[in-house]
PDB file of N, CA and C in Angstrom:
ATOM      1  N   UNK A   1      66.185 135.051 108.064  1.00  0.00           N
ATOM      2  CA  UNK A   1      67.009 134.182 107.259  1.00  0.00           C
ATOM      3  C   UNK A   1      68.470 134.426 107.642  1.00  0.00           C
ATOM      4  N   UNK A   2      69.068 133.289 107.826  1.00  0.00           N
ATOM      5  CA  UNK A   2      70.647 133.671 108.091  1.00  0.00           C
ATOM      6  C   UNK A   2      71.449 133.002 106.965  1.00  0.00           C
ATOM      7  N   UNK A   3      72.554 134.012 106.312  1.00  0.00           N
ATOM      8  CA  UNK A   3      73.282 133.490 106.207  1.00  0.00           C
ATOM      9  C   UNK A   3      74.364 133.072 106.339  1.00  0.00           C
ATOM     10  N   UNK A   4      75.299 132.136 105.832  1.00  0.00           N
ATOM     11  CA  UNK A   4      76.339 131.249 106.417  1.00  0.00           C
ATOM     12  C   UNK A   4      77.349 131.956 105.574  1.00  0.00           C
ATOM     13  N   UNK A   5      78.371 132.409 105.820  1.00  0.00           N
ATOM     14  CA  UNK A   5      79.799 132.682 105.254  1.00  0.00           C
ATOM     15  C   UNK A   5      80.489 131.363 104.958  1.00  0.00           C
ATOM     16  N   UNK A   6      81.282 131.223 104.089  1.00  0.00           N
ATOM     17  CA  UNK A   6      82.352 130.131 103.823  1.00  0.00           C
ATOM     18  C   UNK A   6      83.430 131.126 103.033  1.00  0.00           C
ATOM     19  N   UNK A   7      83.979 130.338 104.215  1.00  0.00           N
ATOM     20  CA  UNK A   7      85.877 131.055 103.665  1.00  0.00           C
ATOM     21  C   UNK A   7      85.989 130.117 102.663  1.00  0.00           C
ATOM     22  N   UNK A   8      86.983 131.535 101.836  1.00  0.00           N
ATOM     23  CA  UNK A   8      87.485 130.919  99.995  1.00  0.00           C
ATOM     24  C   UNK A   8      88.813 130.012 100.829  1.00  0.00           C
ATOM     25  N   UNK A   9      89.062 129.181 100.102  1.00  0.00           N
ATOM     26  CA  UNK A   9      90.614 128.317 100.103  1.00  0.00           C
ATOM     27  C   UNK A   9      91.695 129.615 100.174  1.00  0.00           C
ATOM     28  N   UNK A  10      92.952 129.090 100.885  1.00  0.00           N
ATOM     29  CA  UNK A  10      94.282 129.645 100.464  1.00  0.00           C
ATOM     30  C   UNK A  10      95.164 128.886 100.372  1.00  0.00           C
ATOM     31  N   UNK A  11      95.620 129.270  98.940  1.00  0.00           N
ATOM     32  CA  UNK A  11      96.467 127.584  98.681  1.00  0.00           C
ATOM     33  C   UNK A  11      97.780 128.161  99.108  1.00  0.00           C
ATOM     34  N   UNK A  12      99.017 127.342  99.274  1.00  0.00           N
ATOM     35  CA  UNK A  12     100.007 127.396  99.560  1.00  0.00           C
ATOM     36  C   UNK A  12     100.678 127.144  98.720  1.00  0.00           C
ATOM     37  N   UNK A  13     101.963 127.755  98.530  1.00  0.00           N
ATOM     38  CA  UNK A  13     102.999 127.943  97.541  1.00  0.00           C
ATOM     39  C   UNK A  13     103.675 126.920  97.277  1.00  0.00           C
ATOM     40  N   UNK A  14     104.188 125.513  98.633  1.00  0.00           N
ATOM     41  CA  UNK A  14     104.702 124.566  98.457  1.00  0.00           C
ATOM     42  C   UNK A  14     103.961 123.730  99.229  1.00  0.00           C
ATOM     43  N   UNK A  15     103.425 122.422  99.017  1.00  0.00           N
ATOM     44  CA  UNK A  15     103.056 121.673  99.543  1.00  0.00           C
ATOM     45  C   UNK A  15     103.755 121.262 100.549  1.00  0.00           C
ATOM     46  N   UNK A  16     103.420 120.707 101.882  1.00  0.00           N
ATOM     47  CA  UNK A  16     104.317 120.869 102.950  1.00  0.00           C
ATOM     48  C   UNK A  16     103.585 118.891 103.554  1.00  0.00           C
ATOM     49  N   UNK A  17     104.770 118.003 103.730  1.00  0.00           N
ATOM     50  CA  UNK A  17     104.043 116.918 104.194  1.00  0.00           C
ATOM     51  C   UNK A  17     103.658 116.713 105.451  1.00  0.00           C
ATOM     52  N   UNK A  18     102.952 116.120 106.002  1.00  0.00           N
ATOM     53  CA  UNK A  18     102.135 115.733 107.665  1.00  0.00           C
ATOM     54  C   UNK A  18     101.454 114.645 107.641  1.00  0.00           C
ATOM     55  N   UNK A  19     101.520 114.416 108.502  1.00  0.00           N
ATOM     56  CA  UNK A  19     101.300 112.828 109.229  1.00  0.00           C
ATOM     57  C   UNK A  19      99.928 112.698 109.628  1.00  0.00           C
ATOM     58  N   UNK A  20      98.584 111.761 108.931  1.00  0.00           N
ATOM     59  CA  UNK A  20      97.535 111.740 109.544  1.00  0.00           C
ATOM     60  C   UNK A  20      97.566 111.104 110.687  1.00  0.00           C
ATOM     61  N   UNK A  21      96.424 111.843 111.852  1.00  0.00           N
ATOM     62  CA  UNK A  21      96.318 111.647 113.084  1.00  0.00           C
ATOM     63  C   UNK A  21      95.103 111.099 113.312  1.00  0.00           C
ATOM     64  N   UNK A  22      94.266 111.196 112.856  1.00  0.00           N
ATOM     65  CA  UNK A  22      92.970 110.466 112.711  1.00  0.00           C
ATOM     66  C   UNK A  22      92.714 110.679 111.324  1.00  0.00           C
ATOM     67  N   UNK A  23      92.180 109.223 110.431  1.00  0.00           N
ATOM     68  CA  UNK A  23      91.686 109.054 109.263  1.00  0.00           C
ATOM     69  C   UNK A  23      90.529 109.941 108.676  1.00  0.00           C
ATOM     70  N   UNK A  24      91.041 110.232 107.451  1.00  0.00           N
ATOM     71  CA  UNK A  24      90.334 111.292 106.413  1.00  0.00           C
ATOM     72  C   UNK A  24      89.628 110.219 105.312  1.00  0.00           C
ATOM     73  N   UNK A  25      88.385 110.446 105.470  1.00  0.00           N
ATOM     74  CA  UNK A  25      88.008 109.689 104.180  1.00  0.00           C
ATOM     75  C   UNK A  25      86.977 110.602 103.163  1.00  0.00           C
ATOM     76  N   UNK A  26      86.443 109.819 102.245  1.00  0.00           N
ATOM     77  CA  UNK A  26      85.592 110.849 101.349  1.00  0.00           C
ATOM     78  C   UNK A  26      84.701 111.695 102.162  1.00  0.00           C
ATOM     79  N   UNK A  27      84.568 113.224 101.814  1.00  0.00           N
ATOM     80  CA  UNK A  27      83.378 113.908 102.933  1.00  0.00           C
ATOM     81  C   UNK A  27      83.237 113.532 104.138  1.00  0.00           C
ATOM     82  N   UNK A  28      84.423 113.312 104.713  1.00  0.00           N
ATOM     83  CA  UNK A  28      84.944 112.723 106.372  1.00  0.00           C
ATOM     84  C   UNK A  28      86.075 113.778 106.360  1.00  0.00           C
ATOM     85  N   UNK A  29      86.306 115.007 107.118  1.00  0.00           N
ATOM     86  CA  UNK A  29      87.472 115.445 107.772  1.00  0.00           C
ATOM     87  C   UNK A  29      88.097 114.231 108.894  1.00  0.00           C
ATOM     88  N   UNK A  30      89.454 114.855 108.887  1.00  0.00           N
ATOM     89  CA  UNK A  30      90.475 113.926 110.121  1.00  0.00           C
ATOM     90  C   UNK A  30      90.982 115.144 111.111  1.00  0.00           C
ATOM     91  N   UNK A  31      92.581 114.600 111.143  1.00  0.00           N
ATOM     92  CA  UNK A  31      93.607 115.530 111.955  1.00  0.00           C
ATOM     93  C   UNK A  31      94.562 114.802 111.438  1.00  0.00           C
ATOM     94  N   UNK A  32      95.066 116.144 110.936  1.00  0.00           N
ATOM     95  CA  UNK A  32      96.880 115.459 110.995  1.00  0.00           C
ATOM     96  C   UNK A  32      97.743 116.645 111.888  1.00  0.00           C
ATOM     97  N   UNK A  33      98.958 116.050 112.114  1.00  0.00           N
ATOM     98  CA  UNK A  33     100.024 116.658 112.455  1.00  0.00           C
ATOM     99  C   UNK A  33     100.510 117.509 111.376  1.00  0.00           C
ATOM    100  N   UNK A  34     100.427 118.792 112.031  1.00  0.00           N
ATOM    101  CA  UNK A  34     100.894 119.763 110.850  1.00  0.00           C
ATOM    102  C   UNK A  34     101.983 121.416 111.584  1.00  0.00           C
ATOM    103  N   UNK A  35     103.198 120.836 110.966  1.00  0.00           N
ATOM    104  CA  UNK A  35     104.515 121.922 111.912  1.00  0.00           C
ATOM    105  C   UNK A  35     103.816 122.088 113.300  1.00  0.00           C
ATOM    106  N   UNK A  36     104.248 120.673 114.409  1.00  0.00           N
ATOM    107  CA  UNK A  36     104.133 120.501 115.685  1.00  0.00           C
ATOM    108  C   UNK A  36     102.783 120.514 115.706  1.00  0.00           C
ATOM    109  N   UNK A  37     101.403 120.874 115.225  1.00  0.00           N
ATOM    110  CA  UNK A  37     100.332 120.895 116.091  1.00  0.00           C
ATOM    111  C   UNK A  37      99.203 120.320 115.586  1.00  0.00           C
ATOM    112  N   UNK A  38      98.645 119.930 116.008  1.00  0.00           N
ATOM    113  CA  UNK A  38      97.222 119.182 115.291  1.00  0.00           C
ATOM    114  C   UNK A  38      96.430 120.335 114.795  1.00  0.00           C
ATOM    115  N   UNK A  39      95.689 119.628 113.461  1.00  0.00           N
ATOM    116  CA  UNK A  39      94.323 120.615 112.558  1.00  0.00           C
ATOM    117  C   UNK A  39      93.516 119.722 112.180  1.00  0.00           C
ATOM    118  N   UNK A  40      92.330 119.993 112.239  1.00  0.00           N
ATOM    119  CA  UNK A  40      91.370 119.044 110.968  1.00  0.00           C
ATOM    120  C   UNK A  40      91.895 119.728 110.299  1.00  0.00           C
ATOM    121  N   UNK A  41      91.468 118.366 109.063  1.00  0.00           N
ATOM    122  CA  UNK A  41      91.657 118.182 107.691  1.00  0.00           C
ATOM    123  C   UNK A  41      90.625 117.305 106.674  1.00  0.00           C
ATOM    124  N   UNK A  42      90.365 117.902 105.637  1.00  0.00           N
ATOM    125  CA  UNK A  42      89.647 117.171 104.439  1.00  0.00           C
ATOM    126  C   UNK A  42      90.789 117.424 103.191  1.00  0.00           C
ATOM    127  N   UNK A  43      90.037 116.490 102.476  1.00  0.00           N
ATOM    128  CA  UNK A  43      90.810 116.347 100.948  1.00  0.00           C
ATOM    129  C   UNK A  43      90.392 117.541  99.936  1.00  0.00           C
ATOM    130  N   UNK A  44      91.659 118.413  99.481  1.00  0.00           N
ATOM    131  CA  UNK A  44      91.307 119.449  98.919  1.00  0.00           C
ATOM    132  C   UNK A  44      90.003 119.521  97.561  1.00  0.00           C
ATOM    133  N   UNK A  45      90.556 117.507  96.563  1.00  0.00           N
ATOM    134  CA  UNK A  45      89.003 117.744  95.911  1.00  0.00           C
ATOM    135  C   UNK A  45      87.969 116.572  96.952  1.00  0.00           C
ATOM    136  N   UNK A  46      86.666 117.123  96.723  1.00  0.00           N
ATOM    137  CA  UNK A  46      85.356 116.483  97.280  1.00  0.00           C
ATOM    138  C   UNK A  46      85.483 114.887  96.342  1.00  0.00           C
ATOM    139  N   UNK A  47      86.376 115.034  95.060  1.00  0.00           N
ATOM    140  CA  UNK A  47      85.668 113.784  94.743  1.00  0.00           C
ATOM    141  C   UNK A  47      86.748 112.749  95.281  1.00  0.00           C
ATOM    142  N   UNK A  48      87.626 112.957  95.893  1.00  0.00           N
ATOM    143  CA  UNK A  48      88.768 111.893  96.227  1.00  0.00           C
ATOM    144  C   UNK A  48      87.749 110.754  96.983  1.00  0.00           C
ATOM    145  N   UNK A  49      87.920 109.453  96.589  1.00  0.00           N
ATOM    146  CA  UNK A  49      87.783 108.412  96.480  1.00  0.00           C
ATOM    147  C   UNK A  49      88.817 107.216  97.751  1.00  0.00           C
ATOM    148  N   UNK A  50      89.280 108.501  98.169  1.00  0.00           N
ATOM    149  CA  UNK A  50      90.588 107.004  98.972  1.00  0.00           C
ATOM    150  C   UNK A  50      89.812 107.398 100.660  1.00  0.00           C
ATOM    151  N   UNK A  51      90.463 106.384 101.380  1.00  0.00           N
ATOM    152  CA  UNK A  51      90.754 106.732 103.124  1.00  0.00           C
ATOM    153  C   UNK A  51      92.209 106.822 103.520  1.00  0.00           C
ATOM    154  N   UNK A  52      92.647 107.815 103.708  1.00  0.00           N
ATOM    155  CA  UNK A  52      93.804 107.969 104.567  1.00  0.00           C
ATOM    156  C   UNK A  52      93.909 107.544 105.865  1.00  0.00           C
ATOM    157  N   UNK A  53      94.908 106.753 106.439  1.00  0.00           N
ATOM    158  CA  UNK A  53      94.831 105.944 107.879  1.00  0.00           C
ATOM    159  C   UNK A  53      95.630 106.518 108.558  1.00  0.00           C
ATOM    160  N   UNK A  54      95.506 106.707 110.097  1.00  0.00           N
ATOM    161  CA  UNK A  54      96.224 107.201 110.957  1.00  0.00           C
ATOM    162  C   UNK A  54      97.795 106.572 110.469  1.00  0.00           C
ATOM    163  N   UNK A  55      98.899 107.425 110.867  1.00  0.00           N
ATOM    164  CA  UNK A  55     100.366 107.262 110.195  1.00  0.00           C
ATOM    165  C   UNK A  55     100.604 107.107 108.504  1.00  0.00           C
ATOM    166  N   UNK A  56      99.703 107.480 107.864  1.00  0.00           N
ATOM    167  CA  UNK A  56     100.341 107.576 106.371  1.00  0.00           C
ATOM    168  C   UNK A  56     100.315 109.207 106.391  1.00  0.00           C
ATOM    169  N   UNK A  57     100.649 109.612 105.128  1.00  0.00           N
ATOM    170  CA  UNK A  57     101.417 110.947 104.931  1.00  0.00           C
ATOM    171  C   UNK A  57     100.623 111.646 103.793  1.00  0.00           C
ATOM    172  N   UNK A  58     100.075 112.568 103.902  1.00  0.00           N
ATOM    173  CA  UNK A  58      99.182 113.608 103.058  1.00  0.00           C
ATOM    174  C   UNK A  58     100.279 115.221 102.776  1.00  0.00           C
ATOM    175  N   UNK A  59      99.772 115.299 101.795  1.00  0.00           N
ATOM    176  CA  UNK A  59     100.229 117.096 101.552  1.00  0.00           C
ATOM    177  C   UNK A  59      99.180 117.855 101.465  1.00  0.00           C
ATOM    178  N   UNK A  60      99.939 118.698 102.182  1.00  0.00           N
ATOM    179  CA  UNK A  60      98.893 120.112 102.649  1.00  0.00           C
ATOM    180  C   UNK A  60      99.085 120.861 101.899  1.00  0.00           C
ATOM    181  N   UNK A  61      97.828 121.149 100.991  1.00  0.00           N
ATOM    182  CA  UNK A  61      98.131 122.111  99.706  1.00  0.00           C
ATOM    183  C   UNK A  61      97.516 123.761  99.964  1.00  0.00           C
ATOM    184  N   UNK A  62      96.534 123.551 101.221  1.00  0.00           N
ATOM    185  CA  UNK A  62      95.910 124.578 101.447  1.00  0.00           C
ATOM    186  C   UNK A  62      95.505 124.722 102.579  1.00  0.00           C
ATOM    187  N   UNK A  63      94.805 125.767 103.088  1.00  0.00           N
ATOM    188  CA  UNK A  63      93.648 126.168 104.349  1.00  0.00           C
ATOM    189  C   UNK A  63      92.347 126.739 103.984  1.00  0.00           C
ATOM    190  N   UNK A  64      91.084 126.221 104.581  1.00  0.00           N
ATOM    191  CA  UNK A  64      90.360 126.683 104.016  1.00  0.00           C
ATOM    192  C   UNK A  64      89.483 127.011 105.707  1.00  0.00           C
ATOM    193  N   UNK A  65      89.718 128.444 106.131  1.00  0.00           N
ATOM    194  CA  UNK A  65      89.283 128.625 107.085  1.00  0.00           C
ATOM    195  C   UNK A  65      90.480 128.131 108.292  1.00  0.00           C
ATOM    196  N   UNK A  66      89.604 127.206 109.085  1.00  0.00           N
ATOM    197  CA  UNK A  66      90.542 126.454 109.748  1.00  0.00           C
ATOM    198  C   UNK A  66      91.128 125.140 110.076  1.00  0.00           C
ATOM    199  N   UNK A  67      90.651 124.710 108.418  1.00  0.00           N
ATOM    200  CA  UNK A  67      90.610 123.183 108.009  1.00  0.00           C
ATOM    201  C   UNK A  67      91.781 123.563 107.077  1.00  0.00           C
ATOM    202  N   UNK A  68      92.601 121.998 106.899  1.00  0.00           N
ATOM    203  CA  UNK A  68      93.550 121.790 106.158  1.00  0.00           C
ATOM    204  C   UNK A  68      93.069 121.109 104.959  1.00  0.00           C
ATOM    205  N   UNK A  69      93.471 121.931 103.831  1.00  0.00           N
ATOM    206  CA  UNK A  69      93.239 121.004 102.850  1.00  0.00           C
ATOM    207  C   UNK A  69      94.840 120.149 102.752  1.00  0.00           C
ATOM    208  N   UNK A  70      93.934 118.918 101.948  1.00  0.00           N
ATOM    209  CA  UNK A  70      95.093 117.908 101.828  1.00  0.00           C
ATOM    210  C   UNK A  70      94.771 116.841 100.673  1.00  0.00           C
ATOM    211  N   UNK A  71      96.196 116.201 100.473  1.00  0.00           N
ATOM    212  CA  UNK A  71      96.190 115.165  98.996  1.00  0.00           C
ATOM    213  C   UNK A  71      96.795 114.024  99.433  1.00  0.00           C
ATOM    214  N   UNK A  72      96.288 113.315  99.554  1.00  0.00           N
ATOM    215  CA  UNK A  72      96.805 111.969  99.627  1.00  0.00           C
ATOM    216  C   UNK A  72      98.364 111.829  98.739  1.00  0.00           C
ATOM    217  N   UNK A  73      99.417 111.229  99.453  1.00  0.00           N
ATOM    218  CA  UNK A  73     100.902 110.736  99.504  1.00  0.00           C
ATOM    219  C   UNK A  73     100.430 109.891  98.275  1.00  0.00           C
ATOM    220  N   UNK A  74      99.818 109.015  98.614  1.00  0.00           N
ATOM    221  CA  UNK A  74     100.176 107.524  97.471  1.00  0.00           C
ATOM    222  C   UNK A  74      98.856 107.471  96.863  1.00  0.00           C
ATOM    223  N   UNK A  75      98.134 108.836  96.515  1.00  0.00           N
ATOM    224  CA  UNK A  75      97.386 108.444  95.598  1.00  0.00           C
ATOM    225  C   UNK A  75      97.318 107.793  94.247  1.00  0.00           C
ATOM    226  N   UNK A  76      98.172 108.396  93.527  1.00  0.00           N
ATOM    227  CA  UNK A  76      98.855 107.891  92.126  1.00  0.00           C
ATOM    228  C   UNK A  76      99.102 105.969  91.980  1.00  0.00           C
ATOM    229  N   UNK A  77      99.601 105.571  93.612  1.00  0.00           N
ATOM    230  CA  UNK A  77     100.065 104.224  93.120  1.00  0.00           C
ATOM    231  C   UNK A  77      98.607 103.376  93.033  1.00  0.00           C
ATOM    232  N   UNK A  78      97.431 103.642  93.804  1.00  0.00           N
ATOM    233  CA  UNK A  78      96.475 103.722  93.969  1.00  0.00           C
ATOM    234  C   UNK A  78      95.566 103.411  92.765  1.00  0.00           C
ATOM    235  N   UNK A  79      96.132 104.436  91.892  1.00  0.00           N
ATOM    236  CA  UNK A  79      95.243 104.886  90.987  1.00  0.00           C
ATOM    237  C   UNK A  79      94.004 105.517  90.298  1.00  0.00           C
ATOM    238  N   UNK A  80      94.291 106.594  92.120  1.00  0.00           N
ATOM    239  CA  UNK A  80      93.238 107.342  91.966  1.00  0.00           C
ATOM    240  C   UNK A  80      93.655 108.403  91.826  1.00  0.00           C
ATOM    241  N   UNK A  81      92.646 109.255  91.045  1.00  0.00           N
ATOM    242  CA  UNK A  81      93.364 110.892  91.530  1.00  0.00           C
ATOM    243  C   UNK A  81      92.314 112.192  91.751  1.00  0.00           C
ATOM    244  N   UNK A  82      93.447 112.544  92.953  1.00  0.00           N
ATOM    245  CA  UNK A  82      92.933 113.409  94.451  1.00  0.00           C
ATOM    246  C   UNK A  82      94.088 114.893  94.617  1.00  0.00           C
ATOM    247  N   UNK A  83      94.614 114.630  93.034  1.00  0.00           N
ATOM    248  CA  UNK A  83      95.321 116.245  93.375  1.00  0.00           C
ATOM    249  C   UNK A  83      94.488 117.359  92.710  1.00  0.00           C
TER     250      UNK A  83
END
């Protein structure tokens, strides 16, 4: 039997903004641009509801491993919520 490790989250102190590079949607990781370099990324909650499109703007609230967690920019106008 094997088991699988999963790294806990580490959230970050200030949310920091970045530019999606390939679209994030529900239980879909992307890539954004994050201080000069590309990372996947998923949405920090599972239940976010939106698609983020290449060139809109997410905050990076965390790392989880070597995935970015992230929150959708214009969720709120939306009227969804993904923080």
């Amino acid at each position: 039997m094997t088991t699988r490790l999963v790294a806990m989250p580490v959230m970050f102190n200030q949310p920091v903004l970045s530019k999606v590079d390939e679209a994030i949607a529900p239980n879909q990781s992307g890539w954004v641009k994050f201080q000069g370099t590309f990372w996947q990324a998923q949405f920090y909650r599972s239940s976010c509801q939106v698609t983020v499109k290449p060139g809109e703007w997410v905050k990076v609230v965390g790392r989880q491993g070597i995935r970015l967690l992230v929150v959708p920019v214009n969720n709120i106008n939306q009227g969804q919520t993904c923080a």
